[in-house]
C-alpha atoms as a PDB file:
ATOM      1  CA  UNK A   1     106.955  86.772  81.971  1.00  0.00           C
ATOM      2  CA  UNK A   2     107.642  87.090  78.258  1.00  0.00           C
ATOM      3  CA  UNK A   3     110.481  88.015  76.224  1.00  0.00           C
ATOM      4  CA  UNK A   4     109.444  91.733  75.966  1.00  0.00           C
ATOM      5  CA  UNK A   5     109.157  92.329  79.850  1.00  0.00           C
ATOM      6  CA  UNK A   6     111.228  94.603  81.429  1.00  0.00           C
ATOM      7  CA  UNK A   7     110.942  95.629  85.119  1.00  0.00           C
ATOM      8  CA  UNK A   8     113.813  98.258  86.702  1.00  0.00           C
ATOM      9  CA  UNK A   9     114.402  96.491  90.146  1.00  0.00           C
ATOM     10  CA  UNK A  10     116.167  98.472  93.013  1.00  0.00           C
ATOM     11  CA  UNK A  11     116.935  95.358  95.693  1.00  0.00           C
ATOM     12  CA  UNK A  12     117.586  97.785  98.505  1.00  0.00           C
ATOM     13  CA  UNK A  13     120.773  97.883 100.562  1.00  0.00           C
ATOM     14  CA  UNK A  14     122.181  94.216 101.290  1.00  0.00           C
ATOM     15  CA  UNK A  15     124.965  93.602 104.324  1.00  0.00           C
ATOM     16  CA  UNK A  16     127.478  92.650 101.662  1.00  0.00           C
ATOM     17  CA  UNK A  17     131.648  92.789 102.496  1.00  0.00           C
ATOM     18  CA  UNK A  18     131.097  95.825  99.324  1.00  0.00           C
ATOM     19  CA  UNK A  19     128.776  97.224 101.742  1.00  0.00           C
ATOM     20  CA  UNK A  20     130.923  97.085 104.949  1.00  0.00           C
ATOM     21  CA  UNK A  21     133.956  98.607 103.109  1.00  0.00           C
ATOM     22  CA  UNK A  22     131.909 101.404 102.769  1.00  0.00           C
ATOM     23  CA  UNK A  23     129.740 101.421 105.579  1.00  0.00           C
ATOM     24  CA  UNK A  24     131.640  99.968 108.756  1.00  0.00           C
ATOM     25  CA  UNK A  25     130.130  98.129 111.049  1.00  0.00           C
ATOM     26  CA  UNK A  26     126.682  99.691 109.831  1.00  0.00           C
ATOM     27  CA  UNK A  27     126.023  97.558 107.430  1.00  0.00           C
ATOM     28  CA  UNK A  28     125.170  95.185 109.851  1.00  0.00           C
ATOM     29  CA  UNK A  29     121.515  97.025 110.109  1.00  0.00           C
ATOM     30  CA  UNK A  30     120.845  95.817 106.748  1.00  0.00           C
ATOM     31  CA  UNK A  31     119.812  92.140 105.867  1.00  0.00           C
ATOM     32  CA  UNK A  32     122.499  89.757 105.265  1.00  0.00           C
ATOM     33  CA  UNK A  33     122.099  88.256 101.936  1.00  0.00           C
ATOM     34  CA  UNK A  34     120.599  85.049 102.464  1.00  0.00           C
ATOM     35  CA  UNK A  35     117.807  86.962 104.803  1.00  0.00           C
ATOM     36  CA  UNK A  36     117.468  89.124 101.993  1.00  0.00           C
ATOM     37  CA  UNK A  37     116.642  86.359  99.234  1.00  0.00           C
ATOM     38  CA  UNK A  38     114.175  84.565 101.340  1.00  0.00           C
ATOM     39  CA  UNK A  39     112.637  88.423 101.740  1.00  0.00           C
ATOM     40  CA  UNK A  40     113.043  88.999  97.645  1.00  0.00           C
ATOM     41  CA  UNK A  41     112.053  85.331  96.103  1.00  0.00           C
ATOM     42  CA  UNK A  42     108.181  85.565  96.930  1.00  0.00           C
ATOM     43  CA  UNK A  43     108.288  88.906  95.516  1.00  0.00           C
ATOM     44  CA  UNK A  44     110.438  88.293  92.267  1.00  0.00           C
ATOM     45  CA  UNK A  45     108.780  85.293  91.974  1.00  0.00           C
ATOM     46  CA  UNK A  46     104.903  87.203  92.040  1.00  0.00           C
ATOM     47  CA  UNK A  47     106.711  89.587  88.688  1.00  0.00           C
ATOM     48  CA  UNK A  48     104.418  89.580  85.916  1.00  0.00           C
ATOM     49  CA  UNK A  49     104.113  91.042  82.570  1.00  0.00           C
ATOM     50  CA  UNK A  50     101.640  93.864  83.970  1.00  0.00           C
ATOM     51  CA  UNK A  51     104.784  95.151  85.986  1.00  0.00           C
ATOM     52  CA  UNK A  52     106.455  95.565  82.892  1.00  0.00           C
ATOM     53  CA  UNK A  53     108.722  99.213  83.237  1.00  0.00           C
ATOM     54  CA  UNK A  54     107.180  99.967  86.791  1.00  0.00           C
ATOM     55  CA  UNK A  55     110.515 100.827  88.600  1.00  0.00           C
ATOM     56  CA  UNK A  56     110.083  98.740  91.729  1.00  0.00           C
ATOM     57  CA  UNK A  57     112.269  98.066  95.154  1.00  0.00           C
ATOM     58  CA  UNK A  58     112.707  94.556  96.886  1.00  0.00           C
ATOM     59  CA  UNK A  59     111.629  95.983 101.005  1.00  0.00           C
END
C-alpha cells in the first residue's frame, strides 16, 4: 500500500476479557484472539491500494 491508502476495517467481535465483561460467558462463541489473527493475516495481508476507503470487516 502507499502512503495515501486508507481502508476503514471493522475486525468483527473478538473473545477478549473487554468482551467477557460485557458479554458473560458468551463471548466464548466468538474467536479467541490468536484464532482470530490467523483468520485476519491472509486477509490484511491481500489489502491493496484499490481497497482504498471501501469500509471492510475481517469474517
Amino acid at each position: 500500500m502507499n502512503a495515501g491508502t486508507a481502508i476503514p476495517l471493522n475486525p468483527g467481535i473478538i473473545d477478549t476479557d473487554m468482551l467477557r465483561s460485557c458479554f458473560g460467558g458468551a463471548a466464548e462463541s466468538y474467536p479467541a484472539p490468536d484464532e482470530w489473527a490467523r483468520r485476519a493475516a491472509p486477509f490484511l495481508l491481500r489489502l491493496s491500494a484499490r481497497d482504498n476507503g471501501r469500509p471492510l470487516t475481517v469474517e
